[in-house]
PDB file of N, CA and C in Angstrom:
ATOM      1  N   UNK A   1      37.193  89.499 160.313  1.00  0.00           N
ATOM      2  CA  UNK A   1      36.204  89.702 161.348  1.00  0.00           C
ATOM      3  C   UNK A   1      36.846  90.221 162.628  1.00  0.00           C
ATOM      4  N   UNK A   2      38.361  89.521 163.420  1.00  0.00           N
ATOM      5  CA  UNK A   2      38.444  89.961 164.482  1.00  0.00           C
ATOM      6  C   UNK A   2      39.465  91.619 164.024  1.00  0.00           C
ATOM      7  N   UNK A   3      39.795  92.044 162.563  1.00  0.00           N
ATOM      8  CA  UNK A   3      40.181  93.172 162.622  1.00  0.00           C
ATOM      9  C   UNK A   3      39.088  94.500 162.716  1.00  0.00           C
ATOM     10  N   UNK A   4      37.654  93.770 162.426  1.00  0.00           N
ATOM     11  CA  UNK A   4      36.753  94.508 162.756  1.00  0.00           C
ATOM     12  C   UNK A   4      36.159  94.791 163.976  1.00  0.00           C
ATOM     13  N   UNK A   5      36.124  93.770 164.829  1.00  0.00           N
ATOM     14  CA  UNK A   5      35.886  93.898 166.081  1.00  0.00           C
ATOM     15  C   UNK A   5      37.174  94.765 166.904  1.00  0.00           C
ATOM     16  N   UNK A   6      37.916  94.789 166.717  1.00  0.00           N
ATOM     17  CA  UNK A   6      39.304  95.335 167.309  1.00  0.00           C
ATOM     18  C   UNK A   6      39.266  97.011 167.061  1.00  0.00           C
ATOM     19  N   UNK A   7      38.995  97.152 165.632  1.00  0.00           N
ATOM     20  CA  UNK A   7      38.656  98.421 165.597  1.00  0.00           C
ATOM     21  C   UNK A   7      37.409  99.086 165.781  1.00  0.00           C
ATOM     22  N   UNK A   8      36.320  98.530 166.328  1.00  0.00           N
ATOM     23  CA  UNK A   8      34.837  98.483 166.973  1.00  0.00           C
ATOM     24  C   UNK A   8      35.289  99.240 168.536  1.00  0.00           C
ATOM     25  N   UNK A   9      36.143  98.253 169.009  1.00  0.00           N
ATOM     26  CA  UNK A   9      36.691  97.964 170.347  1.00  0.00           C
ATOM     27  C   UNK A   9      37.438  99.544 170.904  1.00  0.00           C
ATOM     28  N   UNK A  10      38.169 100.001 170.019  1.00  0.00           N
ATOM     29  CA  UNK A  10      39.551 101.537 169.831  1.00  0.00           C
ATOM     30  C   UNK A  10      38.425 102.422 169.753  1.00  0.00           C
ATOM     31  N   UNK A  11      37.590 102.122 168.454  1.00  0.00           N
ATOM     32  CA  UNK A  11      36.342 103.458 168.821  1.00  0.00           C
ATOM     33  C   UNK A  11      35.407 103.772 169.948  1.00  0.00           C
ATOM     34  N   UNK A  12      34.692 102.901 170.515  1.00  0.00           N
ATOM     35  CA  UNK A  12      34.285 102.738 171.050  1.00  0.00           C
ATOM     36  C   UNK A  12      34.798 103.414 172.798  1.00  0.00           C
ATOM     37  N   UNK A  13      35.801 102.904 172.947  1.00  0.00           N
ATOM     38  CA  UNK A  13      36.792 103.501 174.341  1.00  0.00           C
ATOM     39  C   UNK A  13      36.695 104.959 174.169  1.00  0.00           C
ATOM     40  N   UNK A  14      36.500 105.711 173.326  1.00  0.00           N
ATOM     41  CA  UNK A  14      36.530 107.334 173.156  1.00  0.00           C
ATOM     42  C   UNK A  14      37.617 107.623 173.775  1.00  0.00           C
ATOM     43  N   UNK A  15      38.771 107.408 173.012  1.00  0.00           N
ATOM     44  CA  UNK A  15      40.276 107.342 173.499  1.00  0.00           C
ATOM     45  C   UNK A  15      40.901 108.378 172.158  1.00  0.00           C
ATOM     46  N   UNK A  16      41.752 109.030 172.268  1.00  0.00           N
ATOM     47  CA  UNK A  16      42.318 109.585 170.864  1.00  0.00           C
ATOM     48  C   UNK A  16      43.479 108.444 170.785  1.00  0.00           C
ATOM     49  N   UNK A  17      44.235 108.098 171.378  1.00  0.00           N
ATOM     50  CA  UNK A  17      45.211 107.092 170.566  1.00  0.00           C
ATOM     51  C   UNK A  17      44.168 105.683 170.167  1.00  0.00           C
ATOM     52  N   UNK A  18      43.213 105.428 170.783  1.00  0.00           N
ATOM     53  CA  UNK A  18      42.912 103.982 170.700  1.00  0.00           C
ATOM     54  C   UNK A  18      42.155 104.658 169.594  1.00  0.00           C
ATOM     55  N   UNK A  19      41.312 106.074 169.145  1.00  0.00           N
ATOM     56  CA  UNK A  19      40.782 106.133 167.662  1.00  0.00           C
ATOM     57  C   UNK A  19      41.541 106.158 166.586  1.00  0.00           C
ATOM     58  N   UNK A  20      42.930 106.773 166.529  1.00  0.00           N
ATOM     59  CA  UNK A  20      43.809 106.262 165.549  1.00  0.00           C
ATOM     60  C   UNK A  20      44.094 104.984 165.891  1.00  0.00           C
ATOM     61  N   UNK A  21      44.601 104.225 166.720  1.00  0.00           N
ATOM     62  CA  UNK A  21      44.650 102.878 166.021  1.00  0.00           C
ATOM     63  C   UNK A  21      43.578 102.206 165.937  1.00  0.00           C
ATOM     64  N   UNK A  22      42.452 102.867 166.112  1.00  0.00           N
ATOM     65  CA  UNK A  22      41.135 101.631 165.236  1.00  0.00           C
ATOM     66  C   UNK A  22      41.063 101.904 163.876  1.00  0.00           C
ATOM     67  N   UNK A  23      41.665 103.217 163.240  1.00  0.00           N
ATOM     68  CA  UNK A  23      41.367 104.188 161.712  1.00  0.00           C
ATOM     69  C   UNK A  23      42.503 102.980 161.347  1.00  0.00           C
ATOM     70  N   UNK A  24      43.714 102.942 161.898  1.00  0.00           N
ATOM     71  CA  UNK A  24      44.892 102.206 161.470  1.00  0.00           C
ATOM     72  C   UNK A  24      44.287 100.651 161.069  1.00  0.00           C
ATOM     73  N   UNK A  25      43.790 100.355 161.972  1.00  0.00           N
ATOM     74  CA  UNK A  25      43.276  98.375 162.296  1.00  0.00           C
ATOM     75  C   UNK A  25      42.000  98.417 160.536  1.00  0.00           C
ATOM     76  N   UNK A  26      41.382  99.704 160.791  1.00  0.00           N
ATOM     77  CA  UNK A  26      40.429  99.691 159.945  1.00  0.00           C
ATOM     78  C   UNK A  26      40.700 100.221 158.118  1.00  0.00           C
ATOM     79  N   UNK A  27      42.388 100.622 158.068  1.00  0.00           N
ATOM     80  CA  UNK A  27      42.199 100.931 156.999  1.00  0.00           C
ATOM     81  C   UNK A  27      43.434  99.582 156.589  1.00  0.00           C
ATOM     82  N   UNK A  28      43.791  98.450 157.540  1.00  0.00           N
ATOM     83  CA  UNK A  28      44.382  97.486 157.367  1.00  0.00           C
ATOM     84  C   UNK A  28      43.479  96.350 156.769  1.00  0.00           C
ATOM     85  N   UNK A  29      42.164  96.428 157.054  1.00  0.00           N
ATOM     86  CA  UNK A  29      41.732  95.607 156.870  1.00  0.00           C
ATOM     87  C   UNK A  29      40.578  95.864 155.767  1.00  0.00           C
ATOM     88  N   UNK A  30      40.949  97.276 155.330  1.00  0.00           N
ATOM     89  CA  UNK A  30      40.221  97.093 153.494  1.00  0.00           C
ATOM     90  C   UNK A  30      41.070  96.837 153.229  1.00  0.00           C
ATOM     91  N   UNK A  31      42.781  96.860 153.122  1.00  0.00           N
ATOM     92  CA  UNK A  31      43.543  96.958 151.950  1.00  0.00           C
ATOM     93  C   UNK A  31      43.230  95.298 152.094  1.00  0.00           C
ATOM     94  N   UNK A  32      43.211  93.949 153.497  1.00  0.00           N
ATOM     95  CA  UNK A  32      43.301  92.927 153.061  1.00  0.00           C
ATOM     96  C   UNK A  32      42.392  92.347 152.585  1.00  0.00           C
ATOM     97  N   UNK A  33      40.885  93.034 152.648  1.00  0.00           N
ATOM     98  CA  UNK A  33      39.775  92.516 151.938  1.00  0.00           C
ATOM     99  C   UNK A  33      39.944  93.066 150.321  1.00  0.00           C
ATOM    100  N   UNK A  34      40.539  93.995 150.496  1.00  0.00           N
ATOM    101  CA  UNK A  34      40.440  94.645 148.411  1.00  0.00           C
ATOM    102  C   UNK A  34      41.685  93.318 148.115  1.00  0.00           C
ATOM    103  N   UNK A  35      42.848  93.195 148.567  1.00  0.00           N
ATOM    104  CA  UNK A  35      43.731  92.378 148.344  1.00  0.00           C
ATOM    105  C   UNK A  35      43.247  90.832 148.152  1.00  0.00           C
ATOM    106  N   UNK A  36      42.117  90.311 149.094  1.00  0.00           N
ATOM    107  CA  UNK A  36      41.478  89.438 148.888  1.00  0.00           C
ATOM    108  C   UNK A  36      40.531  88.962 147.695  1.00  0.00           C
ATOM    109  N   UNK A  37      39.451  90.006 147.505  1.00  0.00           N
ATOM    110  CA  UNK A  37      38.872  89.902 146.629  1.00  0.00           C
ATOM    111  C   UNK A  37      39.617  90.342 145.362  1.00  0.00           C
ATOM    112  N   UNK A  38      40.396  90.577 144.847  1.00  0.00           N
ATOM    113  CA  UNK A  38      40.641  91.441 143.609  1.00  0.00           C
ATOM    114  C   UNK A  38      41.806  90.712 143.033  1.00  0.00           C
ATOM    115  N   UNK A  39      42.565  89.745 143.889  1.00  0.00           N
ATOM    116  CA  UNK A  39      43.742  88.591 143.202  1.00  0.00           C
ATOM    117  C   UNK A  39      43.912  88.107 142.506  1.00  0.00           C
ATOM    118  N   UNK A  40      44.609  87.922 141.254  1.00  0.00           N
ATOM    119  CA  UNK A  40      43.720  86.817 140.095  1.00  0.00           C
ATOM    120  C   UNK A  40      45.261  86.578 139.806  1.00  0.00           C
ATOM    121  N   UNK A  41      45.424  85.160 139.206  1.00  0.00           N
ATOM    122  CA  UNK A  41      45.994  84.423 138.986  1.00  0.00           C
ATOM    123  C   UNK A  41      45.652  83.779 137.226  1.00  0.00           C
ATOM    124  N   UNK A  42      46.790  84.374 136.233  1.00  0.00           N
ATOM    125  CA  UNK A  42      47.097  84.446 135.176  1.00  0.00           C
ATOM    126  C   UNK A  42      48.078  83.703 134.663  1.00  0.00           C
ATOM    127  N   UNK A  43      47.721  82.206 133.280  1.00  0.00           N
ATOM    128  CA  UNK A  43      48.937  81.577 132.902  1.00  0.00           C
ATOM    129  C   UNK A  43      49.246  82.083 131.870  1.00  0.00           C
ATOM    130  N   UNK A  44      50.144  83.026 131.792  1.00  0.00           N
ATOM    131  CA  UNK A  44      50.521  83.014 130.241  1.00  0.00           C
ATOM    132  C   UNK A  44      52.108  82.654 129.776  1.00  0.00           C
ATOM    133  N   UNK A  45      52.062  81.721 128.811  1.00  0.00           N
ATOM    134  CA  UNK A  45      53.054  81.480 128.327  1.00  0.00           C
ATOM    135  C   UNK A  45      53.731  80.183 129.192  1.00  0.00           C
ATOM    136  N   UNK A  46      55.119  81.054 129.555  1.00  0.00           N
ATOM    137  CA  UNK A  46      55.922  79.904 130.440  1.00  0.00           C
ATOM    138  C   UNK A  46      55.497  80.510 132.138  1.00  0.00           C
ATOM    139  N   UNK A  47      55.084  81.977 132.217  1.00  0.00           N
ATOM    140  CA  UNK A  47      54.428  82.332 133.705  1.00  0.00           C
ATOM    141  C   UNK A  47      53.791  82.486 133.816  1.00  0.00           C
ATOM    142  N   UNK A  48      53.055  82.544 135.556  1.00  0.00           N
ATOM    143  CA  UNK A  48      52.503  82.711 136.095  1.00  0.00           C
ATOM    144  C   UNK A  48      52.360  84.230 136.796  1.00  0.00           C
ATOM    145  N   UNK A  49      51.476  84.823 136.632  1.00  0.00           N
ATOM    146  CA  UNK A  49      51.142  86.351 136.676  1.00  0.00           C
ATOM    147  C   UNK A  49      50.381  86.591 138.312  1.00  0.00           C
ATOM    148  N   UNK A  50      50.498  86.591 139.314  1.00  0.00           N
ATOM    149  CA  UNK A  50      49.762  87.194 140.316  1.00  0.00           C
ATOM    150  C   UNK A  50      49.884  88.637 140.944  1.00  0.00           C
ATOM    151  N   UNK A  51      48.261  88.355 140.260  1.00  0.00           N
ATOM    152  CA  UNK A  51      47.898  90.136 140.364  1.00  0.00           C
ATOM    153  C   UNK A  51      47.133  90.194 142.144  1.00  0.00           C
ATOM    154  N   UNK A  52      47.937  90.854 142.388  1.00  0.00           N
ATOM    155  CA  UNK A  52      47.384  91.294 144.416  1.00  0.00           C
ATOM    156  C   UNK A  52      46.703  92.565 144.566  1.00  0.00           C
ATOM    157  N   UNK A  53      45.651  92.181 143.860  1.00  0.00           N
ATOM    158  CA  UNK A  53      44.466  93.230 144.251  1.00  0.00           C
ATOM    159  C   UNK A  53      45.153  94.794 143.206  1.00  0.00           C
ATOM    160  N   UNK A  54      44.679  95.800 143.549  1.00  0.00           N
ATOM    161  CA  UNK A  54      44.541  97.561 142.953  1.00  0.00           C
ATOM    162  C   UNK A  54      45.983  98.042 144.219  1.00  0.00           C
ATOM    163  N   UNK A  55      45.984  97.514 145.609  1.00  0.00           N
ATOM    164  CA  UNK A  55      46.975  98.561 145.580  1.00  0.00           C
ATOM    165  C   UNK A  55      48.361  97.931 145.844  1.00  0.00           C
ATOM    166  N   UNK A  56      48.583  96.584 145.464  1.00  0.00           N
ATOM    167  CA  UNK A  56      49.648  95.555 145.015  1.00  0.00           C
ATOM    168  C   UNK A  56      50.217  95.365 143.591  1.00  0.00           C
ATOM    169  N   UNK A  57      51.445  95.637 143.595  1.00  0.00           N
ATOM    170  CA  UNK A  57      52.015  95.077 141.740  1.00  0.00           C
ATOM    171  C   UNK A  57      52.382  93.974 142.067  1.00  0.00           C
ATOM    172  N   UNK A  58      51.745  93.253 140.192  1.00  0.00           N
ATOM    173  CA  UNK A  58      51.357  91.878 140.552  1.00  0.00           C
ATOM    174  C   UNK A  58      53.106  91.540 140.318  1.00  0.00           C
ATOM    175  N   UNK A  59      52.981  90.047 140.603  1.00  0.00           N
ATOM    176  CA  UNK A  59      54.422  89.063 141.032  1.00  0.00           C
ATOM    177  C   UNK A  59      54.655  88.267 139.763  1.00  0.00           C
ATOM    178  N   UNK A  60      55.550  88.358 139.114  1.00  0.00           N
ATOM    179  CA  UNK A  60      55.975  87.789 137.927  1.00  0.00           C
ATOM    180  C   UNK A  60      56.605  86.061 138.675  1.00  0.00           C
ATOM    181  N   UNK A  61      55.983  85.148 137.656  1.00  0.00           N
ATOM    182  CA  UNK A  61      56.982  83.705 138.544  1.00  0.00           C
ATOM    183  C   UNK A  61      56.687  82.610 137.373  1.00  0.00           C
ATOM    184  N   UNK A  62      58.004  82.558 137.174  1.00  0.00           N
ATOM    185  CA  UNK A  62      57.969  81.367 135.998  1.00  0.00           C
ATOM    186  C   UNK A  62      57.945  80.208 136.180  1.00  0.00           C
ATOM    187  N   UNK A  63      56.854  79.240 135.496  1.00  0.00           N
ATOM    188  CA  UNK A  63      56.727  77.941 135.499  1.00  0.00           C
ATOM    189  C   UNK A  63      57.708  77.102 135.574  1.00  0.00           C
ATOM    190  N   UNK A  64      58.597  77.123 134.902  1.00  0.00           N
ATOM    191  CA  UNK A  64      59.970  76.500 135.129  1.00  0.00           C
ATOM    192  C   UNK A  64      60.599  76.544 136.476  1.00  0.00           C
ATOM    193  N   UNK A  65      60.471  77.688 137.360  1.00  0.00           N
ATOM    194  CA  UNK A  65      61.125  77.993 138.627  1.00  0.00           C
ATOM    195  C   UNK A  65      60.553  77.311 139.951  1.00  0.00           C
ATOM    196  N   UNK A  66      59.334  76.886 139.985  1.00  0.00           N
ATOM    197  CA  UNK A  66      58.389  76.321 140.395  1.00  0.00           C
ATOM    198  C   UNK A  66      58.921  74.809 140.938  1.00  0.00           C
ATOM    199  N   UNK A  67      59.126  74.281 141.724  1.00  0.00           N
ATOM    200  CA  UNK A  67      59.849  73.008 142.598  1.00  0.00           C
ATOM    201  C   UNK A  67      58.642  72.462 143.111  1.00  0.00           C
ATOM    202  N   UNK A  68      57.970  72.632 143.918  1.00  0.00           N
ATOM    203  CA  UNK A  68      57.049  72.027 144.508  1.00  0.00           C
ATOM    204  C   UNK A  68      55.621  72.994 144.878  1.00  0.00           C
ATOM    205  N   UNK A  69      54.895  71.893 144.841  1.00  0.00           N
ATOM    206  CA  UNK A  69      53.051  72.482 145.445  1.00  0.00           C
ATOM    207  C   UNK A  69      52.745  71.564 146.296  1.00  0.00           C
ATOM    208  N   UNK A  70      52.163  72.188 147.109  1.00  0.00           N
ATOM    209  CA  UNK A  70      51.410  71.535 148.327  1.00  0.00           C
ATOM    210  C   UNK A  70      50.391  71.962 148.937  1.00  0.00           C
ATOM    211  N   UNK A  71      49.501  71.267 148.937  1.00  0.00           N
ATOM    212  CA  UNK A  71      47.648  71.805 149.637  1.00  0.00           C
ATOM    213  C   UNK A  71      48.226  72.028 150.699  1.00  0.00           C
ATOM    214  N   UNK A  72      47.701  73.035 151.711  1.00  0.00           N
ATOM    215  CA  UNK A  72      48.185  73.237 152.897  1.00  0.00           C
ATOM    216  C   UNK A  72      46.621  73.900 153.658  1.00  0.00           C
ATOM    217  N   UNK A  73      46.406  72.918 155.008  1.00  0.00           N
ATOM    218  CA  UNK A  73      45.567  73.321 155.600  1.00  0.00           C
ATOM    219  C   UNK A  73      45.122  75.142 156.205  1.00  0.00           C
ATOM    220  N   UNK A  74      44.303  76.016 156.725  1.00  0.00           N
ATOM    221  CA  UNK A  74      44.842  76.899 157.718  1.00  0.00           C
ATOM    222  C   UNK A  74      44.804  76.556 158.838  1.00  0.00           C
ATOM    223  N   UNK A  75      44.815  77.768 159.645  1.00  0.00           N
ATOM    224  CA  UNK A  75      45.087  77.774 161.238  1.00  0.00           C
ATOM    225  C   UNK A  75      44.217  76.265 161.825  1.00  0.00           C
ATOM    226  N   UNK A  76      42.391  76.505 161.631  1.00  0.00           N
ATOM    227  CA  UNK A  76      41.971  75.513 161.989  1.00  0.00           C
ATOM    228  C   UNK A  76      41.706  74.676 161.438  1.00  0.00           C
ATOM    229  N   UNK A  77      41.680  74.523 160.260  1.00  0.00           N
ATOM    230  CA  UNK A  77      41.382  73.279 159.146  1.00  0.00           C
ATOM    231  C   UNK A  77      40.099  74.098 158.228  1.00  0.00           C
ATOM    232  N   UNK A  78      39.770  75.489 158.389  1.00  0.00           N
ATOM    233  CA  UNK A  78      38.602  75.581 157.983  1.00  0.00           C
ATOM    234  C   UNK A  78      38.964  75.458 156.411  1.00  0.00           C
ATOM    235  N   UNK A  79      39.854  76.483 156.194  1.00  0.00           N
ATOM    236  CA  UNK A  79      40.166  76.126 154.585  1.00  0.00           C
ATOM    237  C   UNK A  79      41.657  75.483 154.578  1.00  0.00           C
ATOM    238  N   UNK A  80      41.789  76.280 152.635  1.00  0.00           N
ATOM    239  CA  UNK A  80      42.979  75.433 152.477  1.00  0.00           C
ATOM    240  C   UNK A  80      43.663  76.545 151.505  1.00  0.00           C
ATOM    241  N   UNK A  81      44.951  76.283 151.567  1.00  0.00           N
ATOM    242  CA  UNK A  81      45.356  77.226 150.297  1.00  0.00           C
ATOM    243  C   UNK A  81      46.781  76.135 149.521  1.00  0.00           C
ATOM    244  N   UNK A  82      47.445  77.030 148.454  1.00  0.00           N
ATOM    245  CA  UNK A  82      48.181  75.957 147.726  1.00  0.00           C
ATOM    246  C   UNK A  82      49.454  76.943 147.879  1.00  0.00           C
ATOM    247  N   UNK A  83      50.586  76.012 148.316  1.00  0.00           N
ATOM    248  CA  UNK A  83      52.003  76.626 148.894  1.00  0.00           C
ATOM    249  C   UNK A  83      52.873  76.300 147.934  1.00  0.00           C
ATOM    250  N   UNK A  84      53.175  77.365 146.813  1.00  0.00           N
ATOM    251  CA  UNK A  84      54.110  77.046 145.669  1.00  0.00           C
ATOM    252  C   UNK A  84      55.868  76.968 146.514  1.00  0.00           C
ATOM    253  N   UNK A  85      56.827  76.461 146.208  1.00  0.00           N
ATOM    254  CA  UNK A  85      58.086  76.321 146.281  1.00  0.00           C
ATOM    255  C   UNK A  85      58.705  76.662 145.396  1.00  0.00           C
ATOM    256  N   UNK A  86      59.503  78.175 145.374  1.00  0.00           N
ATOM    257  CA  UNK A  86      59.757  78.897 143.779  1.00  0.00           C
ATOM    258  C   UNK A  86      61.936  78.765 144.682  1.00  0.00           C
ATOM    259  N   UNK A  87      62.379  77.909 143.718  1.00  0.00           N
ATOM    260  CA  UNK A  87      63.654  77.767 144.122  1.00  0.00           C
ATOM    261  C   UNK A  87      63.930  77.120 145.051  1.00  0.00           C
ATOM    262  N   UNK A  88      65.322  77.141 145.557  1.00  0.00           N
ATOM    263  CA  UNK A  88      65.567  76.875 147.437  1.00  0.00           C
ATOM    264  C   UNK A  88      64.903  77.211 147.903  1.00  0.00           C
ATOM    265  N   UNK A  89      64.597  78.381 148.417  1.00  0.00           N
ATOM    266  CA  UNK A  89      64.337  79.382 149.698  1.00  0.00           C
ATOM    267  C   UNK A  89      63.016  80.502 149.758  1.00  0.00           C
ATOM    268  N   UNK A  90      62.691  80.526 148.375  1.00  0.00           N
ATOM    269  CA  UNK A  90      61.422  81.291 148.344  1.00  0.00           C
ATOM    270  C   UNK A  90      60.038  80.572 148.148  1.00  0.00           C
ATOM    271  N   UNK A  91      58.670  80.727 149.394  1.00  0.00           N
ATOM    272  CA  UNK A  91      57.562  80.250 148.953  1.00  0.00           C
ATOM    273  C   UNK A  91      56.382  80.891 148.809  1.00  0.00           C
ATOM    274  N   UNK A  92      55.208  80.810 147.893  1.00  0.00           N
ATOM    275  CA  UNK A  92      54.606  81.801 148.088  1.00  0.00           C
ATOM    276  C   UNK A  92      53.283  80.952 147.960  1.00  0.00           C
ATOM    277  N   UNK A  93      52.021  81.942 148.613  1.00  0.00           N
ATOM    278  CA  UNK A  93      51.004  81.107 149.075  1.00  0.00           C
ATOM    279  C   UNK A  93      49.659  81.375 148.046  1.00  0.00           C
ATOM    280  N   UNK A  94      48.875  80.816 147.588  1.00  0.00           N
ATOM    281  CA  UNK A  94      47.614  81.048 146.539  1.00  0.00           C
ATOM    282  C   UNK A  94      46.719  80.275 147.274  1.00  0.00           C
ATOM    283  N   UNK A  95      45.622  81.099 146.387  1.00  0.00           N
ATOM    284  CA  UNK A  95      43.918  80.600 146.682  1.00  0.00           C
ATOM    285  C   UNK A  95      43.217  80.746 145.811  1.00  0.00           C
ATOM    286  N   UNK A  96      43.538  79.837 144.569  1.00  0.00           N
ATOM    287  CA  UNK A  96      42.633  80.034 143.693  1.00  0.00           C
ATOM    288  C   UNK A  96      41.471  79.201 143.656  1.00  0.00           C
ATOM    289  N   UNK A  97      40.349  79.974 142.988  1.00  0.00           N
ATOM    290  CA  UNK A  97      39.156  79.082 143.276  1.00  0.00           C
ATOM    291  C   UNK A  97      38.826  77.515 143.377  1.00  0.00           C
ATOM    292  N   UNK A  98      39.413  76.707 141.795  1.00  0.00           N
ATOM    293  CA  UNK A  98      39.663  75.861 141.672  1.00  0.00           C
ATOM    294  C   UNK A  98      40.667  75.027 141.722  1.00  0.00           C
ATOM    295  N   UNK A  99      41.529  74.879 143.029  1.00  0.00           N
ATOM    296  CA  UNK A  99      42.511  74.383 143.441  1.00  0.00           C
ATOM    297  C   UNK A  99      43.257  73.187 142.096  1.00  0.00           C
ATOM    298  N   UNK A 100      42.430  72.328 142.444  1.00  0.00           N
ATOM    299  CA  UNK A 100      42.620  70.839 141.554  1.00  0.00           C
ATOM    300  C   UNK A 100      43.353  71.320 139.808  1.00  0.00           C
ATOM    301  N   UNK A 101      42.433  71.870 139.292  1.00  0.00           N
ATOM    302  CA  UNK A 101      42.431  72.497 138.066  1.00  0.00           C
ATOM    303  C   UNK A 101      43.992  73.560 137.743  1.00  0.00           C
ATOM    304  N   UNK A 102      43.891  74.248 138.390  1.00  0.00           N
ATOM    305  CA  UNK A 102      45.261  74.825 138.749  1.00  0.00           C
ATOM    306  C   UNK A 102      46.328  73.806 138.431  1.00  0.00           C
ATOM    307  N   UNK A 103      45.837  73.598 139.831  1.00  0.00           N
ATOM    308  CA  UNK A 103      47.757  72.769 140.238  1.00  0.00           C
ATOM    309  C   UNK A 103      47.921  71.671 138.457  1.00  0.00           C
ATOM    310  N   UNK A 104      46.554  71.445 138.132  1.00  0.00           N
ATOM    311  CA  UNK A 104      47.074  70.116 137.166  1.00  0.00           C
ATOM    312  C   UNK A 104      47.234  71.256 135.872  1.00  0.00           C
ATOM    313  N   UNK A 105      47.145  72.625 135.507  1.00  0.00           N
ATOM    314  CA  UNK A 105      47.644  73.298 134.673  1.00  0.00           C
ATOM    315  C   UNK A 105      48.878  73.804 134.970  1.00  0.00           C
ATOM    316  N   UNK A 106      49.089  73.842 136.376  1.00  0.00           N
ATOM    317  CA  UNK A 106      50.490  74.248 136.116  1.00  0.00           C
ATOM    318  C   UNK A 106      51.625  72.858 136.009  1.00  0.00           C
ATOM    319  N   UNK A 107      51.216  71.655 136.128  1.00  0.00           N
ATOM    320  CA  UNK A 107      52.112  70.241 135.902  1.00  0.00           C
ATOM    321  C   UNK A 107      51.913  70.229 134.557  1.00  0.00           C
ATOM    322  N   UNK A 108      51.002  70.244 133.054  1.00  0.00           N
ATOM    323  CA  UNK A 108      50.643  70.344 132.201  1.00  0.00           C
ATOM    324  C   UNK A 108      51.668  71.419 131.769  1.00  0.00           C
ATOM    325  N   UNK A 109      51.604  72.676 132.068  1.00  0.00           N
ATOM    326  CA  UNK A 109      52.769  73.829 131.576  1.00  0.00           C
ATOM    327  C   UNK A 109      54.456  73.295 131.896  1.00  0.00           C
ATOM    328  N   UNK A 110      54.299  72.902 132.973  1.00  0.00           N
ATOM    329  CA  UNK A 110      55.928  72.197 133.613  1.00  0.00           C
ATOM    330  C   UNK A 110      56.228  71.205 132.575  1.00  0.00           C
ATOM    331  N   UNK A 111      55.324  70.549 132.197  1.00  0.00           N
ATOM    332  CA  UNK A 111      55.815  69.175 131.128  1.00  0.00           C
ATOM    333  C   UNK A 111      56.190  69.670 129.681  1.00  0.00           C
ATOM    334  N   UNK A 112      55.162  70.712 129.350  1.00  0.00           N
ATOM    335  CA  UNK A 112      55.301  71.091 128.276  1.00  0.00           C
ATOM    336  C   UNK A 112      56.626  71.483 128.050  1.00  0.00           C
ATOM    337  N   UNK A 113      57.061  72.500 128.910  1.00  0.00           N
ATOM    338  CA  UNK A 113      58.373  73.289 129.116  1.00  0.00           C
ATOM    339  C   UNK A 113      59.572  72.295 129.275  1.00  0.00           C
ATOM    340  N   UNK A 114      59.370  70.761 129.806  1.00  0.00           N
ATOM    341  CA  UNK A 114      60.662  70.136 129.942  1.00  0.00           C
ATOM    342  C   UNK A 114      60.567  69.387 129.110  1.00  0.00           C
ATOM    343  N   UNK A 115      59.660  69.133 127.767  1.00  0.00           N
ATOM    344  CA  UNK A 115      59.414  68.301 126.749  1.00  0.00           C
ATOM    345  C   UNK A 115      60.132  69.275 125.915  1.00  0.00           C
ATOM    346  N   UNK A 116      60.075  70.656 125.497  1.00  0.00           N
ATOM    347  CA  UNK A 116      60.830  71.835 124.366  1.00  0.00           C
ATOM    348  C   UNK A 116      62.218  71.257 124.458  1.00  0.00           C
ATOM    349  N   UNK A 117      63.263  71.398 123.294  1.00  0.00           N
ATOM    350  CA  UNK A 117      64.221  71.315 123.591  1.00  0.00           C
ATOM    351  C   UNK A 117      64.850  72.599 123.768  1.00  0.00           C
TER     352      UNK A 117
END
């Protein structure tokens, strides 16, 4: 919403730099709505597949690599998203529809995988 108003704001001024950066603000904020809507989150096997929308290649991440999850509020509490811990040092953030369901398929895949010999 406020990348729409921002680029409302650049057009509006009848400015030539402030109309390229409203084209800029405005073609930032399809790629994060196509990126939004179009995400999907795939278990197969021992990974986890996240596909980031049509103009993102999706992220390969194996169940096994996976350390920690954590619900994590946003900015104001309105939502929530789920903060995977892939190793030491790398984390990456999801929103899948059914939070609960998730997280307890991917502990279900983790067990499976440390039950194999």
């Amino acid at each position: 919403m406020m990348m729409g108003i921002a680029a409302l704001f650049c057009f509006w001024q009848r400015d030539t730099a402030l109309a390229i950066a409203g084209a800029i603000v405005m073609a930032a904020d399809v790629v994060a709505i196509e990126r939004t809507i179009h995400t999907t989150y795939v278990l197969t096997g021992d990974r986890l597949v996240v596909g980031r929308g049509r103009f993102g290649k999706p992220q390969t991440i194996l169940i096994g690599d996976i350390v920690k999850m954590e619900r994590m509020p946003t900015l104001f509490g309105a939502s929530h998203y789920i903060l995977l811990q892939i190793g030491a040092n790398k984390r990456i953030a999801l929103r899948p529809d059914n939070e609960e369901a998730f997280i307890q398929e991917i502990k279900k895949r983790q067990q499976q995988y440390e039950d194999t010999p």
